[in-house]
Protein backbone atom coordinates (compact mmCIF):
# COMPACT_ATOMS: atom_id res chain seq x y z
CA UNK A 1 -7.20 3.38 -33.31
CA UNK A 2 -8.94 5.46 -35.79
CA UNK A 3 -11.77 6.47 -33.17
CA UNK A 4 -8.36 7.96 -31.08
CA UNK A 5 -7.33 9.99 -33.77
CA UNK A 6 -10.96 11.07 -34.84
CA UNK A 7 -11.56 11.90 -31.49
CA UNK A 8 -8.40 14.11 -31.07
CA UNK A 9 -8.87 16.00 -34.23
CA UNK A 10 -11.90 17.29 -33.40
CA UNK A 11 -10.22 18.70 -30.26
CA UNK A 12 -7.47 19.82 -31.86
CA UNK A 13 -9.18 21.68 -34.74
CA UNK A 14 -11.23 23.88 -32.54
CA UNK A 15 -8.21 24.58 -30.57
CA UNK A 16 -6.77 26.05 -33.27
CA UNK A 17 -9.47 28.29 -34.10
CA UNK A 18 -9.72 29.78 -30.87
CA UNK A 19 -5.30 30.33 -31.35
CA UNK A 20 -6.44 32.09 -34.76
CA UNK A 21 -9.39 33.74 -32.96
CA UNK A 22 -6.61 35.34 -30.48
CA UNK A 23 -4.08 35.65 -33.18
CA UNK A 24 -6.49 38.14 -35.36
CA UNK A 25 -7.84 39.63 -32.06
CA UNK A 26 -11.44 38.92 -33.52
CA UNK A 27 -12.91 38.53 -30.40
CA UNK A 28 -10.93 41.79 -28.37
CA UNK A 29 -8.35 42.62 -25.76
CA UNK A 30 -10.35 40.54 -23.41
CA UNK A 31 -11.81 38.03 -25.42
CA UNK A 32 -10.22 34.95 -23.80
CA UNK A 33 -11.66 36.58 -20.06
CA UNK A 34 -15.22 36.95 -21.08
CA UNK A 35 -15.60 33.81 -22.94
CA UNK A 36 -14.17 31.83 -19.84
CA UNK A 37 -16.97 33.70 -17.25
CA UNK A 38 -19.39 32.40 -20.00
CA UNK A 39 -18.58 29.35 -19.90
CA UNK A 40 -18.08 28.68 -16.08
CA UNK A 41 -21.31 30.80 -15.22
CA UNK A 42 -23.87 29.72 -17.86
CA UNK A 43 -22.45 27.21 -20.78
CA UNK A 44 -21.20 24.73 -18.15
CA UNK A 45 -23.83 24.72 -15.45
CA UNK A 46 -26.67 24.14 -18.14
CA UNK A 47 -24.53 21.29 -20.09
CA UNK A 48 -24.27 19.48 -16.48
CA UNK A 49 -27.84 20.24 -15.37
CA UNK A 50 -29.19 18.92 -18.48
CA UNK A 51 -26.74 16.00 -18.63
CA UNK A 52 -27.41 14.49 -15.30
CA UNK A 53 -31.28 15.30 -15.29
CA UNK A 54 -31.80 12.83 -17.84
CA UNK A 55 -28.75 10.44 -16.81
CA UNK A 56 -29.53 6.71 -15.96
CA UNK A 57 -28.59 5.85 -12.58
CA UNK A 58 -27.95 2.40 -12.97
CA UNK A 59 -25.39 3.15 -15.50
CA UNK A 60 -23.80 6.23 -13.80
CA UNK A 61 -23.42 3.73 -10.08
CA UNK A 62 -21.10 1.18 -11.25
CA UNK A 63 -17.46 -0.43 -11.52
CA UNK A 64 -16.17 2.85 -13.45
CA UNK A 65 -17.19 5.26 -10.62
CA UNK A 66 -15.81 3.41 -8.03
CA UNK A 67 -12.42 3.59 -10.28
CA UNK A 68 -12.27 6.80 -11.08
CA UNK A 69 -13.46 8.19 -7.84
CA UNK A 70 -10.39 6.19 -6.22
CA UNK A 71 -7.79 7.44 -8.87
CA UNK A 72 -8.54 10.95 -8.54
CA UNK A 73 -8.69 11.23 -5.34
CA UNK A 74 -5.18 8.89 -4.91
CA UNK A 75 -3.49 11.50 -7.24
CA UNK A 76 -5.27 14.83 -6.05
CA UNK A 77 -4.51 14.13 -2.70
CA UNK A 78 -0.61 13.36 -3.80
CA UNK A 79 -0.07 15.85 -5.93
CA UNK A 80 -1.68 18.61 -3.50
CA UNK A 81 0.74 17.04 -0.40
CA UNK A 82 3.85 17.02 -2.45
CA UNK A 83 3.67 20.98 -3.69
CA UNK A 84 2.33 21.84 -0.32
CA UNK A 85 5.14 19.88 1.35
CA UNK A 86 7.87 20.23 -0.59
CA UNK A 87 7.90 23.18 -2.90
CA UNK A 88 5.89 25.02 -0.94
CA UNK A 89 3.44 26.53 -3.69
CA UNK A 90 -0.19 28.10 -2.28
CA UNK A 91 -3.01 26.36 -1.46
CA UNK A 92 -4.84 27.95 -4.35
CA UNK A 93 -1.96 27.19 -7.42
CA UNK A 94 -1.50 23.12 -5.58
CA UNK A 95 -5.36 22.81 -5.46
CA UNK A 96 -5.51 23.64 -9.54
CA UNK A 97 -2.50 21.78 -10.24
CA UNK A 98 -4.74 18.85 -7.96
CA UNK A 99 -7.09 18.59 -10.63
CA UNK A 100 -4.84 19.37 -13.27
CA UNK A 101 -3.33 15.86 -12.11
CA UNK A 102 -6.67 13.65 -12.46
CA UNK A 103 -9.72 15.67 -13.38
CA UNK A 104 -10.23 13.84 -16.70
CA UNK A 105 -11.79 15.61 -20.40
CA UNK A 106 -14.45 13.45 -19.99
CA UNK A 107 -16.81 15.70 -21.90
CA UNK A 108 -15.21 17.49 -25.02
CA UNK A 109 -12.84 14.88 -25.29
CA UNK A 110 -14.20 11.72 -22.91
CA UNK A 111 -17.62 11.85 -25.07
CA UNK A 112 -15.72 11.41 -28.40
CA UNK A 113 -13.33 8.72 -27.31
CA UNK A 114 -15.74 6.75 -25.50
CA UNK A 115 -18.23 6.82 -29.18
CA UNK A 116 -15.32 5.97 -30.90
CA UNK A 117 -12.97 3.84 -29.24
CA UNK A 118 -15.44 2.07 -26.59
CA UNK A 119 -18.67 1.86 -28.46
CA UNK A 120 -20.82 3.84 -25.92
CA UNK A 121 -21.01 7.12 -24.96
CA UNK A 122 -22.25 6.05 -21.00
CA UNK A 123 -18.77 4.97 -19.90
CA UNK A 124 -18.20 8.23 -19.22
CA UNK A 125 -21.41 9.53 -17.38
CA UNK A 126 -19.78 7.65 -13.92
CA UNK A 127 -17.44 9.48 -14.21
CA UNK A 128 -18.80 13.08 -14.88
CA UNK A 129 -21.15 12.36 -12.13
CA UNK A 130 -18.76 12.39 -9.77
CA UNK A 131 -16.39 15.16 -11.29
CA UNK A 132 -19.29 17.68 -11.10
CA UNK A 133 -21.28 16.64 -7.96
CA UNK A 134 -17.98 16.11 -5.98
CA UNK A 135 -15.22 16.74 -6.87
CA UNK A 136 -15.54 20.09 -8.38
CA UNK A 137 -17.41 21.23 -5.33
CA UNK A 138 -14.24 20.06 -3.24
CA UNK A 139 -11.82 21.79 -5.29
CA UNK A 140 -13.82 24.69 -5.87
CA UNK A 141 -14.84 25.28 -2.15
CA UNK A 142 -11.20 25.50 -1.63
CA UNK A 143 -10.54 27.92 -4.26
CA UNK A 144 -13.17 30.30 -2.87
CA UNK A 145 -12.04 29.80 0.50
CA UNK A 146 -8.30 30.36 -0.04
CA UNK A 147 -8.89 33.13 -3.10
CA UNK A 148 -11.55 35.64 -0.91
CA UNK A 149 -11.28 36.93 2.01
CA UNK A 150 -9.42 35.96 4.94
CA UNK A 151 -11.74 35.96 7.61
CA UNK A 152 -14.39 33.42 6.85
CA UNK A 153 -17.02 32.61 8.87
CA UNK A 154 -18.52 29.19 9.31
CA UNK A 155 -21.66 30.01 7.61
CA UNK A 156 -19.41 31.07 4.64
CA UNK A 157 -17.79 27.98 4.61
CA UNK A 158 -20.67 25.77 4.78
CA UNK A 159 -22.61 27.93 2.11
CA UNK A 160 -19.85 28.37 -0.20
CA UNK A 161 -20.17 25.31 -2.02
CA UNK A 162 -24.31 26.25 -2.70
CA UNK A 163 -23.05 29.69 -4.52
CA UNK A 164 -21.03 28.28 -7.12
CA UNK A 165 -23.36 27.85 -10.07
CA UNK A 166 -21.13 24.75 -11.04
CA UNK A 167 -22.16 22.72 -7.93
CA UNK A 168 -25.61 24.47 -8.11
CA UNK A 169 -26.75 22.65 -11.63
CA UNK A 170 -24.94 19.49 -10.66
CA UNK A 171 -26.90 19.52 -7.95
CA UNK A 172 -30.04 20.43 -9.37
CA UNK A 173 -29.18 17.70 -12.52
CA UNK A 174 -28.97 14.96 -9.70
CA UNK A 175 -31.97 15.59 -8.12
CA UNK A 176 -34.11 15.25 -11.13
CA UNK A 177 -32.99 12.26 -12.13
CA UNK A 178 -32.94 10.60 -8.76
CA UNK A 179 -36.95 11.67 -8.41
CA UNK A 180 -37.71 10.34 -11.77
CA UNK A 181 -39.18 13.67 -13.06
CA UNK A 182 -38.86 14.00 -17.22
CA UNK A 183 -39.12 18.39 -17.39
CA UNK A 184 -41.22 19.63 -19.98
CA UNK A 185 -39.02 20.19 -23.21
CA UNK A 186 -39.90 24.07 -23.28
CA UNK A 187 -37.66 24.10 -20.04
CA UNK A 188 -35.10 21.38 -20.95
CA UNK A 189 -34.72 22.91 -24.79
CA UNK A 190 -33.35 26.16 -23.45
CA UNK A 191 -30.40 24.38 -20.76
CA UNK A 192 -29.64 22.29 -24.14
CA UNK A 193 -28.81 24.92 -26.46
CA UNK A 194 -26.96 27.12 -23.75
CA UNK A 195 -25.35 23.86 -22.84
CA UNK A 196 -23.81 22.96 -25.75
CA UNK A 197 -21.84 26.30 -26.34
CA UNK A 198 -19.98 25.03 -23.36
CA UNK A 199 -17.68 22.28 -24.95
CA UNK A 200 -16.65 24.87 -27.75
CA UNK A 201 -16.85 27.42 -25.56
CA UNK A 202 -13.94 26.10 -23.19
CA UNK A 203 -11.59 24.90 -25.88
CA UNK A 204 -11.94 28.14 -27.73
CA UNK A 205 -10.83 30.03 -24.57
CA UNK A 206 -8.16 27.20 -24.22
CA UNK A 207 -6.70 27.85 -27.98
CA UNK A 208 -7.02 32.06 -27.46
CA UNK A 209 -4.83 31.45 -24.44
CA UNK A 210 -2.08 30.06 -26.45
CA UNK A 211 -1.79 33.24 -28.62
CA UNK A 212 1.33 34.91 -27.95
CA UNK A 213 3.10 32.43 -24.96
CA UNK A 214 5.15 29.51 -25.39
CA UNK A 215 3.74 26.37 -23.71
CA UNK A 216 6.37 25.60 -20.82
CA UNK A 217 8.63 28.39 -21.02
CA UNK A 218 11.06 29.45 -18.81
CA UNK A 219 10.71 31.38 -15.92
CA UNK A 220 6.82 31.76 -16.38
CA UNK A 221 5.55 28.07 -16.51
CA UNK A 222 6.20 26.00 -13.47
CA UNK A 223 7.51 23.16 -14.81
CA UNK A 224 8.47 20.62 -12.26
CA UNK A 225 4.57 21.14 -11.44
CA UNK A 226 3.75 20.90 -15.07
CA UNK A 227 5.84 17.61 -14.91
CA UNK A 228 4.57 16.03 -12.02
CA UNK A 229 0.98 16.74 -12.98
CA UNK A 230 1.43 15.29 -16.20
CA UNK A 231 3.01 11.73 -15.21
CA UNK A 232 0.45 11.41 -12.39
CA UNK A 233 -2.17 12.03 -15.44
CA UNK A 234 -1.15 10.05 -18.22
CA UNK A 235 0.96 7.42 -16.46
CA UNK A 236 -0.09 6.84 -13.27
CA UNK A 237 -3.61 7.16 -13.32
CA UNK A 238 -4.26 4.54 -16.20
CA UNK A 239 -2.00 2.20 -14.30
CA UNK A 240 -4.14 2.41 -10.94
CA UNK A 241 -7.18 2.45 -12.63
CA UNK A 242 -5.84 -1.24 -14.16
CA UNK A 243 -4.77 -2.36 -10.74
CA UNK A 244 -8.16 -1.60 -9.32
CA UNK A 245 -10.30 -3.07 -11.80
CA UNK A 246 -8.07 -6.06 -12.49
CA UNK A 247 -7.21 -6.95 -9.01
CA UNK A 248 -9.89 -5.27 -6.45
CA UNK A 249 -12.77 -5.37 -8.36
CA UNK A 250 -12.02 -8.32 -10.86
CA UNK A 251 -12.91 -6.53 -14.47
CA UNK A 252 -11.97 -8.05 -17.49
CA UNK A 253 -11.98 -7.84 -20.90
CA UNK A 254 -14.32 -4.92 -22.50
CA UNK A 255 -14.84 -3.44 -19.35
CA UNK A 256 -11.25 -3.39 -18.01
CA UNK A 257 -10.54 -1.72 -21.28
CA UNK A 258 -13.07 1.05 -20.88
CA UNK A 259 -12.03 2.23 -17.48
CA UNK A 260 -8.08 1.97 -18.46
CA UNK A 261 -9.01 4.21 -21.27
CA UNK A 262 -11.23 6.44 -19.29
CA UNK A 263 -8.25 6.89 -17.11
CA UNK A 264 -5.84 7.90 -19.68
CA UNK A 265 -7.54 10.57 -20.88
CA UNK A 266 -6.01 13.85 -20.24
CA UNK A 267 -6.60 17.00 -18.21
CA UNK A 268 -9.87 18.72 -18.72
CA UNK A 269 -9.95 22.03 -20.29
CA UNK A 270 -12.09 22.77 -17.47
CA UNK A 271 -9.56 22.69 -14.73
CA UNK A 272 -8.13 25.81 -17.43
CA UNK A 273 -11.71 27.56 -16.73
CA UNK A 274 -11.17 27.22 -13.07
CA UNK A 275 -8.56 28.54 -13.20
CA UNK A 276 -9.18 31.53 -15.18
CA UNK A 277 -12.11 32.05 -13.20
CA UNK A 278 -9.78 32.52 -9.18
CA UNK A 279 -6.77 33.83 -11.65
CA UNK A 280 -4.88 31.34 -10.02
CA UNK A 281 -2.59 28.54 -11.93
CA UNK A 282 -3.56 29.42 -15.13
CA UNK A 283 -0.04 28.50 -16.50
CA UNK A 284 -0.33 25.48 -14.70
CA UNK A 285 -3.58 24.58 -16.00
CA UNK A 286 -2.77 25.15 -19.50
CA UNK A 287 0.48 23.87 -20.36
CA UNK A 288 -0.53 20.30 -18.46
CA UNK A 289 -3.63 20.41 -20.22
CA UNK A 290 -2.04 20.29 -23.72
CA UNK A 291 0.93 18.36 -22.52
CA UNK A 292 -1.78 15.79 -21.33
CA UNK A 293 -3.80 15.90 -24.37
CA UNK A 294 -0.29 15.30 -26.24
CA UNK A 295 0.76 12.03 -24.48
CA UNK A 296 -2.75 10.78 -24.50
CA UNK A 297 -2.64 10.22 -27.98
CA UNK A 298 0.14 7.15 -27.81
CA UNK A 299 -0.77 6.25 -24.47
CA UNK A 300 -4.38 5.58 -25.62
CA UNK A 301 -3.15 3.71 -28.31
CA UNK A 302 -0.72 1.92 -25.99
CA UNK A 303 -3.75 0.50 -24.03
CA UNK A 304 -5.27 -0.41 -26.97
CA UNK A 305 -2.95 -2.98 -28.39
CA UNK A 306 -2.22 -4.49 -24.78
CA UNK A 307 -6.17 -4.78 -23.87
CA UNK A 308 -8.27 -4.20 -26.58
């Protein structure tokens, strides 16, 4: 339990010096906008390219990606029907509240718990893997799609997904490590440094952004979205990703644990970025994220007394 809470404070401490960053304006009027572009443009693409360029593939393809590829997709896909279907919200605000409902912290937040709680930082590379090289993409596509301009052809469609610098280092990452290629550390050194303002970087935009609003507040958050995204997140996704490794796949022990806890971690600040970036959801993006990162604490702890 004490990794949990030593893992949340660090969050939570830099969260509050990007609120005291926005509360003495130290950084401008448009502080919060520029450091987001920063960090979806250049902190984030390096910290993925040089992630996955030196990530071990036998680690990344196991058990864990198989369950958290599943999950997300089970609750993206069901979260994105039921706005679309039944309150009617945009393709662009359901697609953000999508990953708001299962795109998991698993850097900022994911790296710390898994140190802490589950002994080693690799349970989480499965599933950054395939948050970067596919489901961002996905998500992404259709947030450049549905945010530009009406009339796209089918070149743009096929090539959007190859302009988003995102996607691009993911990519790139990938590739490097599949052909076994170790880059000379006067070109890795650079993506490292850049890469690791991106962590920071997105929960200091997060904390700005709370300056001055209330968190759920009426008539400017969407809460029933806010709500739904939040159960899916903290409640339902730990409870498929138990069903699925207990049942379909058979874990046990340690590594039921892992994935369980993997799965309970809450909404990435990066779905926040996203949304900052397309201007779309941000409200959404927000408020679940720090609702999330709330009920994570308990639930966390929940999982482990019952499987630890």
């Amino acid at each position: 339990m004490s990794g949990v809470f030593a893992g949340f404070t660090v969050i939570f401490v830099v969260i509050a010096i990007g609120y005291l960053l926005g509360r003495f304006r130290v950084l401008g009027e448009h502080g919060e906008f520029v450091l987001s572009r920063l960090v979806f443009f250049i902190a984030t693409p390096a910290l993925l390219f040089d992630s996955l360029a030196q990530a071990d593939l036998s680690v990344i393809f196991s058990p864990t990606l198989a369950v958290a590829a599943a999950t997300a997709f089970a609750l993206g896909i069901a979260y994105f029907v039921l706005t679309r279907t039944v309150m009617r919200r945009p393709i662009p605000e359901a697609t953000i509240g999508a990953l708001a409902s299962s795109y998991v912290n698993s850097a900022n937040l994911g790296i710390p718990i898994a140190v802490f709680v589950l002994g080693d930082a690799s349970f989480v590379a499965p599933l950054l893997l395939f948050q970067i090289v596919v489901y961002s993409p996905i998500a992404l596509t259709m947030l450049d799609l549905t945010t530009g301009r009406r009339s796209s052809s089918w070149v743009q469609t096929v090539t959007t997904p190859f302009k988003n610098p995102i996607v691009l280092a993911g990519v790139a990452g990938l590739a490097v490590s599949v052909a076994g290629w170790t880059p000379p550390a006067a070109i890795t050194e650079p993506f490292r440094i850049v890469g690791g303002a991106s962590v920071p970087g997105a929960l200091l935009a997060f904390g700005i952004s709370l300056y001055g609003v209330r968190v759920l507040q009426r008539g400017v958050a969407p809460r029933r979205e806010i709500a739904v995204a939040s159960v899916l997140k903290i409640v339902v996704q730990p409870v498929l990703a138990y069903l699925m490794g207990r049942f379909a796949l058979g874990l046990d022990g340690h590594e039921l644990f892992s994935v369980v806890v993997v799965a309970a971690l809450p909404t990435a600040q990066n779905v926040f970025v996203y949304a900052s970036r397309y201007q779309r959801g941000i409200v959404l993006a927000r408020d679940t994220a720090l609702v999330t990162t709330l009920a994570s604490i308990p639930t966390i702890g929940l999982v482990a007394a019952l499987l630890a």
